[in-house]
Structure formats: structure tokens, C-alpha cells
C-alpha atoms as a PDB file:
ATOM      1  CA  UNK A   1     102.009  57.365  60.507  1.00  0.00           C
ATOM      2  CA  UNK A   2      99.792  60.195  60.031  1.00  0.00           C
ATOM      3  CA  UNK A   3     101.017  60.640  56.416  1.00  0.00           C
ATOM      4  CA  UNK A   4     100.650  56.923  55.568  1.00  0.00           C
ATOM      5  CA  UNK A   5      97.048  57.481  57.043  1.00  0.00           C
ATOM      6  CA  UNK A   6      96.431  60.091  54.682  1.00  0.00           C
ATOM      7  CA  UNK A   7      97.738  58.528  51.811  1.00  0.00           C
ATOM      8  CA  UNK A   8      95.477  55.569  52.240  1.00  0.00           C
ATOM      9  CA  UNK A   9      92.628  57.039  52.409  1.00  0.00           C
ATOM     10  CA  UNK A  10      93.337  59.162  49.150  1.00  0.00           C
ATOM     11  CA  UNK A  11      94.465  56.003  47.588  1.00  0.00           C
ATOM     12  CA  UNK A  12      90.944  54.062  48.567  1.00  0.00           C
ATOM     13  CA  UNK A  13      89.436  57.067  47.860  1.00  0.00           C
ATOM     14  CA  UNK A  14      90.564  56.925  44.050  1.00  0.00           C
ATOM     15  CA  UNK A  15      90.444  53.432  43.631  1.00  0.00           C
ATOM     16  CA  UNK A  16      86.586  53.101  45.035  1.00  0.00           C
ATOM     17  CA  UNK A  17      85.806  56.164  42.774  1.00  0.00           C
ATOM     18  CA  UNK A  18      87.277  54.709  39.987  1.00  0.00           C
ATOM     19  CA  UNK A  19      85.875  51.230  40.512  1.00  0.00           C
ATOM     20  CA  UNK A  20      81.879  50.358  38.905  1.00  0.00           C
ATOM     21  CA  UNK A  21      79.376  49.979  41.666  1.00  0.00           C
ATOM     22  CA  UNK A  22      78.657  45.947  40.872  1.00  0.00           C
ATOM     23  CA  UNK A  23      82.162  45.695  41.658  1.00  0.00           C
ATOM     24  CA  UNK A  24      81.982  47.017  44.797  1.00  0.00           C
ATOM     25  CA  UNK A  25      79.029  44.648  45.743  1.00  0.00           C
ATOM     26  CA  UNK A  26      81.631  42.178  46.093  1.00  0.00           C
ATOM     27  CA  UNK A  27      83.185  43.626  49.420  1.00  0.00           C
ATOM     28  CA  UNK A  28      80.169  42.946  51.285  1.00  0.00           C
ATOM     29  CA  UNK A  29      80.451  38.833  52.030  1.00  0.00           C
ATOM     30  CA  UNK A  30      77.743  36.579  52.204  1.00  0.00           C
ATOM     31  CA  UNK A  31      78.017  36.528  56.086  1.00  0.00           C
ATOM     32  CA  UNK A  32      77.308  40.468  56.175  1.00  0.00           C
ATOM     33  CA  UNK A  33      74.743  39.931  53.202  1.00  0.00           C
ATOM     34  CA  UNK A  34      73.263  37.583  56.083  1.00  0.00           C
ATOM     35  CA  UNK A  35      73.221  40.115  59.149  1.00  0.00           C
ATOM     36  CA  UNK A  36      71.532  42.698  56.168  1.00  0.00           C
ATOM     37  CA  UNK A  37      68.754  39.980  55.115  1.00  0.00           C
ATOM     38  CA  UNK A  38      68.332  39.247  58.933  1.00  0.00           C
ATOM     39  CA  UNK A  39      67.756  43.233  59.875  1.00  0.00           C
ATOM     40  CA  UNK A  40      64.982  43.730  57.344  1.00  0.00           C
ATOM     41  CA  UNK A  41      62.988  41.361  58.657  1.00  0.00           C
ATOM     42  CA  UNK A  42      63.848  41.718  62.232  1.00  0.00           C
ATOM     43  CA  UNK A  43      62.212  45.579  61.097  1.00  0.00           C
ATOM     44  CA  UNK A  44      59.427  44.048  59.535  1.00  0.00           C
ATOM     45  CA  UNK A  45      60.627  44.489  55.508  1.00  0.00           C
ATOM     46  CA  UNK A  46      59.445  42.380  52.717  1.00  0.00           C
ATOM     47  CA  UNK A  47      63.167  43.124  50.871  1.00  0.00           C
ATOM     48  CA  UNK A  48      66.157  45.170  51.069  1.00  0.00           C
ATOM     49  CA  UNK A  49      67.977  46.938  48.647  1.00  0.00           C
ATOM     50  CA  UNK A  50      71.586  47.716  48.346  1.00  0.00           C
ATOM     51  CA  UNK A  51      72.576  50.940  46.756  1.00  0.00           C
ATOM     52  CA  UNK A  52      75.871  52.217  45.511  1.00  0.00           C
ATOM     53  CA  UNK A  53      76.551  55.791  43.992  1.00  0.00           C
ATOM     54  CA  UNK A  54      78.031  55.586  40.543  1.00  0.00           C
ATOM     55  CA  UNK A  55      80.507  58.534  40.812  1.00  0.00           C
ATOM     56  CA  UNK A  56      80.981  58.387  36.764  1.00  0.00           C
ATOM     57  CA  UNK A  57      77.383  58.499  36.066  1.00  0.00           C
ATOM     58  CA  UNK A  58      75.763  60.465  38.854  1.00  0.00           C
ATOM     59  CA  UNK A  59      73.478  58.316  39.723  1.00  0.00           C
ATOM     60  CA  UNK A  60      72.668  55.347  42.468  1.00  0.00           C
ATOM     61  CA  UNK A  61      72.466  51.759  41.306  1.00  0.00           C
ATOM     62  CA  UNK A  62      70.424  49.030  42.795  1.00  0.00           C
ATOM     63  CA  UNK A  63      73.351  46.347  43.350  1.00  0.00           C
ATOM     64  CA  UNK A  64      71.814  43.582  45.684  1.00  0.00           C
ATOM     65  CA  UNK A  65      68.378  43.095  46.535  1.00  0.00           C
ATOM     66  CA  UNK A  66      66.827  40.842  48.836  1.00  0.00           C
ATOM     67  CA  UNK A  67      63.357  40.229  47.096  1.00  0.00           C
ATOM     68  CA  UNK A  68      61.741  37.744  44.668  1.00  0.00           C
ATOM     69  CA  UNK A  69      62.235  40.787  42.148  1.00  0.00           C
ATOM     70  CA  UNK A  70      66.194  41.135  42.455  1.00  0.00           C
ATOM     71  CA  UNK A  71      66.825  40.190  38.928  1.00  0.00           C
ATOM     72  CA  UNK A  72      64.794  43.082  37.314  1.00  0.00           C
ATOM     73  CA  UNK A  73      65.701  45.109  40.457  1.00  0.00           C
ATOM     74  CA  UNK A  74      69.264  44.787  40.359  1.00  0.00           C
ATOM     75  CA  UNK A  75      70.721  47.276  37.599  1.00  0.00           C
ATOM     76  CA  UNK A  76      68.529  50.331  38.261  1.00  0.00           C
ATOM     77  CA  UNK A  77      69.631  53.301  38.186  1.00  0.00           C
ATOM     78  CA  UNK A  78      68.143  56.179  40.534  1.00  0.00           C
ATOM     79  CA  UNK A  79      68.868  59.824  39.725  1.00  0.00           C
ATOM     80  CA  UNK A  80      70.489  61.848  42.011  1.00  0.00           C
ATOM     81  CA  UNK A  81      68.391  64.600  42.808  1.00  0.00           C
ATOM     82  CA  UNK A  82      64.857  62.390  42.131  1.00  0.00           C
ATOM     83  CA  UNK A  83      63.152  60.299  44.948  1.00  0.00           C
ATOM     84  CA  UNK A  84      63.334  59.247  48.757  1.00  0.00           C
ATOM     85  CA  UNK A  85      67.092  56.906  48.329  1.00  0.00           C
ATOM     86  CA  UNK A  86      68.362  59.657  46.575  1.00  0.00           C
ATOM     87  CA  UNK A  87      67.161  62.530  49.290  1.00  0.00           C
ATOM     88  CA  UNK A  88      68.930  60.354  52.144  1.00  0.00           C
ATOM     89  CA  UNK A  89      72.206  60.254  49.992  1.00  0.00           C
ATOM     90  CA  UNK A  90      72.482  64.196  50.126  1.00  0.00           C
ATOM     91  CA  UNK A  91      71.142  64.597  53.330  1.00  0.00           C
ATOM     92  CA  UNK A  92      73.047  61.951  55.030  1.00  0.00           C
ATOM     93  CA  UNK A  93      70.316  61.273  57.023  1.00  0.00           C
ATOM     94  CA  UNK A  94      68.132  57.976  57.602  1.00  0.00           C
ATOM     95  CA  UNK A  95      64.783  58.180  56.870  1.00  0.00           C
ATOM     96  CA  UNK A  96      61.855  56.073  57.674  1.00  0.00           C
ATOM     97  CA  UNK A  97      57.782  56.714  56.022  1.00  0.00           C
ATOM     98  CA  UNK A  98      54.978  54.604  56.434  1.00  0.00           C
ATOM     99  CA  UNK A  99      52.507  55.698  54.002  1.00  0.00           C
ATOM    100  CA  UNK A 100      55.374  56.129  51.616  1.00  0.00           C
ATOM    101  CA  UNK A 101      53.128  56.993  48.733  1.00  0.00           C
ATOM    102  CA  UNK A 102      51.899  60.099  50.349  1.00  0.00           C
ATOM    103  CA  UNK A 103      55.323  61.565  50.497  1.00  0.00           C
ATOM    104  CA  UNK A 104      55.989  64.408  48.646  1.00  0.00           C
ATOM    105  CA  UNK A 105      59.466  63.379  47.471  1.00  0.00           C
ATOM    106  CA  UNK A 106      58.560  59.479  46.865  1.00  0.00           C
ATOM    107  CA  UNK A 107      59.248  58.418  43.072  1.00  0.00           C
ATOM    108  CA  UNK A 108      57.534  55.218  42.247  1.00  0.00           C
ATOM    109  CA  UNK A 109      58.970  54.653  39.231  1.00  0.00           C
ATOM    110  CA  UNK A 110      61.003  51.409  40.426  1.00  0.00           C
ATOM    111  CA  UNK A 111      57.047  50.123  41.703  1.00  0.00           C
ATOM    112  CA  UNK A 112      55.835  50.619  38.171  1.00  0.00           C
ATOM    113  CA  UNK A 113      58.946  48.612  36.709  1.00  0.00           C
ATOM    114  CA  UNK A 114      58.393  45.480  38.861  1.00  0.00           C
ATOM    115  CA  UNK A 115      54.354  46.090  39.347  1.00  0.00           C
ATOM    116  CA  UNK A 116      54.867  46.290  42.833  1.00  0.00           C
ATOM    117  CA  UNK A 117      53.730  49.004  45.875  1.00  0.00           C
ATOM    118  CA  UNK A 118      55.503  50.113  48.359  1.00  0.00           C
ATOM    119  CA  UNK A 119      53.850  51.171  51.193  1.00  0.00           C
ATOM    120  CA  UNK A 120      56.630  51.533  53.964  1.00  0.00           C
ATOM    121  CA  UNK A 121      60.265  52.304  53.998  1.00  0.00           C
ATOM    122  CA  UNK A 122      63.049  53.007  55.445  1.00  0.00           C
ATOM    123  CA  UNK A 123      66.500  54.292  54.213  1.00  0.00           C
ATOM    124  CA  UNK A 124      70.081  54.957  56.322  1.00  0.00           C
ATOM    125  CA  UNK A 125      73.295  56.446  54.766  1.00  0.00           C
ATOM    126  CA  UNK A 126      75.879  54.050  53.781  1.00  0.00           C
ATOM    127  CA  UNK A 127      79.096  54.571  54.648  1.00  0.00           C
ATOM    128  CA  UNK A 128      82.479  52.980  53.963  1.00  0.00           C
ATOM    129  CA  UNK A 129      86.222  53.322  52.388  1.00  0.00           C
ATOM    130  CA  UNK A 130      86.254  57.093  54.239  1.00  0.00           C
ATOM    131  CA  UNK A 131      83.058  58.501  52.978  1.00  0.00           C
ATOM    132  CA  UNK A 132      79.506  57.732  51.831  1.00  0.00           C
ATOM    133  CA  UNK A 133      78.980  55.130  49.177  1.00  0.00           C
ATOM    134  CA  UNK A 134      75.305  55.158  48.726  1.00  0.00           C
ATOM    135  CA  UNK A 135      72.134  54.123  51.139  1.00  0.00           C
ATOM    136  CA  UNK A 136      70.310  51.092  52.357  1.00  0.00           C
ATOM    137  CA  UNK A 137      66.790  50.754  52.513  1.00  0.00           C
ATOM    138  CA  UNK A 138      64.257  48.309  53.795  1.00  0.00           C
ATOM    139  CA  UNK A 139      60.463  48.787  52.498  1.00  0.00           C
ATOM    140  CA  UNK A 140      56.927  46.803  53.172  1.00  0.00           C
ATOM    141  CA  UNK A 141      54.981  46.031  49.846  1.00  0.00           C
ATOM    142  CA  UNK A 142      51.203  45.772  49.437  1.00  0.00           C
ATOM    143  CA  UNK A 143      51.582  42.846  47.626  1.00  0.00           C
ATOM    144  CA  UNK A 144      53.888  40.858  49.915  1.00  0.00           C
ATOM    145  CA  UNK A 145      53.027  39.596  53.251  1.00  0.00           C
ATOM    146  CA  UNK A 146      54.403  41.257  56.659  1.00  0.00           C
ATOM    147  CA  UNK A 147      54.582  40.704  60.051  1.00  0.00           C
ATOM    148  CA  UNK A 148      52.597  44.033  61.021  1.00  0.00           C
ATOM    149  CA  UNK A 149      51.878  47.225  58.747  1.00  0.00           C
ATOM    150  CA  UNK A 150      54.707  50.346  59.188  1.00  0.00           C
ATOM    151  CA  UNK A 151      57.758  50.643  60.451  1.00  0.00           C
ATOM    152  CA  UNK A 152      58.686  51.842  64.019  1.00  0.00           C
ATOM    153  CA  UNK A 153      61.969  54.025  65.134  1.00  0.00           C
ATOM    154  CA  UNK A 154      63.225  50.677  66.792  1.00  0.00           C
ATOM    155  CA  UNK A 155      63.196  49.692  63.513  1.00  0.00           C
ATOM    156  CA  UNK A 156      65.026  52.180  62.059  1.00  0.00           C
ATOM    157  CA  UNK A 157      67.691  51.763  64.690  1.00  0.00           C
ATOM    158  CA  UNK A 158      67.874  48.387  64.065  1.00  0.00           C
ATOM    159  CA  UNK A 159      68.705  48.453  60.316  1.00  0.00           C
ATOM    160  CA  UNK A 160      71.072  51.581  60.736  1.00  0.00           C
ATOM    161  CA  UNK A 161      73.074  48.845  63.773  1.00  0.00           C
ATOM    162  CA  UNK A 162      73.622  46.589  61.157  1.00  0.00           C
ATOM    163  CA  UNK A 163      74.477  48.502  58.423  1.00  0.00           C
ATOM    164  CA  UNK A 164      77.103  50.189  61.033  1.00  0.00           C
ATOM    165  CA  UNK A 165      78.473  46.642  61.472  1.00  0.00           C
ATOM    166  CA  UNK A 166      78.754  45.884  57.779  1.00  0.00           C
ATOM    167  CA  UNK A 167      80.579  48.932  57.232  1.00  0.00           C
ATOM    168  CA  UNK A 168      83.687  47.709  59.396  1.00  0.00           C
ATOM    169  CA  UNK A 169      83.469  44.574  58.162  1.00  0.00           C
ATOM    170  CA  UNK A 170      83.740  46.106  54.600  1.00  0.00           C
ATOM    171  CA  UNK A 171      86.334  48.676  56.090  1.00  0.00           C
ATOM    172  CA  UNK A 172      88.836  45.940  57.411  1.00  0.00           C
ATOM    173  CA  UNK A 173      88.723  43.791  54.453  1.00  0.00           C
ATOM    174  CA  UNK A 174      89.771  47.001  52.423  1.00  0.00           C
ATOM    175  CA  UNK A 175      92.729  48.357  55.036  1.00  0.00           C
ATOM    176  CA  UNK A 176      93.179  44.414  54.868  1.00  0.00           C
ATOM    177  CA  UNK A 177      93.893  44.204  51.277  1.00  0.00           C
ATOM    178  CA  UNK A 178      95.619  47.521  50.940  1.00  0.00           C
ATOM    179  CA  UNK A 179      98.005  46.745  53.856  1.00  0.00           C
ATOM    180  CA  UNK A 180      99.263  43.497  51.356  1.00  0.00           C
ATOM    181  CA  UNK A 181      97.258  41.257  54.147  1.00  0.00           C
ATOM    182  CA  UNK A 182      95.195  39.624  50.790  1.00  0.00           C
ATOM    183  CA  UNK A 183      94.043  39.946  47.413  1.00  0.00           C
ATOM    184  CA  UNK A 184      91.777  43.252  45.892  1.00  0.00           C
ATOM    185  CA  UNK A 185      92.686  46.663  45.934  1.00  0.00           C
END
């Protein structure tokens, strides 16, 4: 069994490696889409964002967002090595900042693209398919209302819960469909 273990993960390994990340977006159902929606504003978020790393191209690509911006959102591509998502990818750590824009690391070059300001945010690790696949974040805008200014570590716990609980979901629908149980990889 151990070997069969093995060679599944190697084999999921590959094929998520090998597979674009707007294709992967489609592991996560609507009902786990739901429980993500539900966690950013249960932390006080305007919007969540989705992020997958693009293992051809380097980089991390905005793949669902939650906002009224998600068409001009969805698409971009953040640089490995440039701004806060991209710092909690390499780190593996989550990260939460309330006066975002102060932060020596923060790169609002996604703000200037939708004319928006982020003023909050917060940012866990995503993991799934045996290993990390990119980073979730929640933020507050200036321009969008909010139940109360900043985020709180409750919050952060919260979001990282959830994100925990897509993860197995997205986990047993992959074992699923590699075990012959349905359709995909």
C-alpha cells in the first residue's frame, strides 16, 4: 500500500503541475466556493481572492474572486518574489496587516489596476494535491463598506478553518477521481 501511496502522490503531483491554474479552479465546487465567500465576511472582508501558482510561468494567478471587480481581477498574474500573496507563498505562513499600505513588502499594483485601496488583509497558505498550490487572501477596501475597520487574529483563524476544510474537500474529490470513483484526473 505504501508504494501505491507513493505513486499517487507523484502521479497528482505531475498531473497538477502540468495542469493551467484556471483549470484547477474547477476542483473547488460551488458549495466550498460558498464556505470561502461565507469566511470573508464572517472576518470582516469586502472580497476574497483565490490564488493558484502557475508552476510553468512562475508566477501566482488570481483565479476566483469574490468582489464586484472579479472580471478585471481574475487573470492577474503576481510575481513570485514581489508583494504580500507572494511573501506568504514562500514563507508558508498566514499573514494578516491592517494598515496594509504601510507595509514594507505591500505591492499595490493590483489597487492601481481596478482603482481600488486596500487597507486590510489577510493571506493563509493554500494547500492541496500533497503540497502548496498557492494562497488565499481576504482584504477590506477604502472604497467598499465593512462591518468594522481591521482584521483581528480570530479572524485570521477563521479564514485559515475554512480554507483547511476546502482543502479536503478538494483532496477527496482528487483521490476520488484518481481511485476510478469519477471523472477528472
Amino acid at each position: 500500500m505504501c508504494e501505491s501511496a507513493q505513486e499517487l502522490e507523484k502521479h497528482l503531483g505531475h498531473w497538477i503541475g502540468a495542469t493551467a491554474p484556471a483549470q484547477l479552479i474547477e476542483w473547488i465546487d460551488e458549495a466550498s466556493l460558498g464556505l470561502l465567500c461565507d469566511a470573508f465576511l464572517e472576518a470582516g472582508g469586502c472580497e476574497g481572492t483565490i490564488w493558484l501558482f502557475d508552476e510553468k510561468a512562475g508566477d501566482l494567478v488570481a483565479v476566483y474572486n469574490s468582489g464586484e471587480d472579479a472580471g478585471a481581477l481574475v487573470g492577474f498574474r503576481q510575481p513570485l518574489g514581489q508583494g504580500i500573496i507572494s511573501l506568504v507563498f514562500v514563507q508558508q505562513q498566514p499573514y494578516c496587516e491592517n494598515e496594509i499600505q504601510t507595509s514594507e513588502g505591500y505591492d499595490d499594483t493590483l489597487d492601481r489596476k481596478i482603482s481600488k485601496h486596500t487597507t486590510a488583509m489577510i493571506a493563509v497558505p493554500f494547500y492541496f494535491g500533497f503540497g502548496l498550490r498557492g494562497v488565499i487572501s481576504c482584504v477590506q477596501l477604502k472604497e467598499a463598506r465593512r462591518t468594522r475597520e481591521g482584521f483581528r487574529f480570530a479572524d485570521v483563524e477563521t479564514l485559515s478553518r475554512v480554507v483547511n476544510l476546502v482543502e479536503r474537500l478538494i483532496n477527496e474529490s482528487l483521490l476520488s477521481s484518481a481511485l476510478g470513483f469519477h471523472d477528472g484526473v
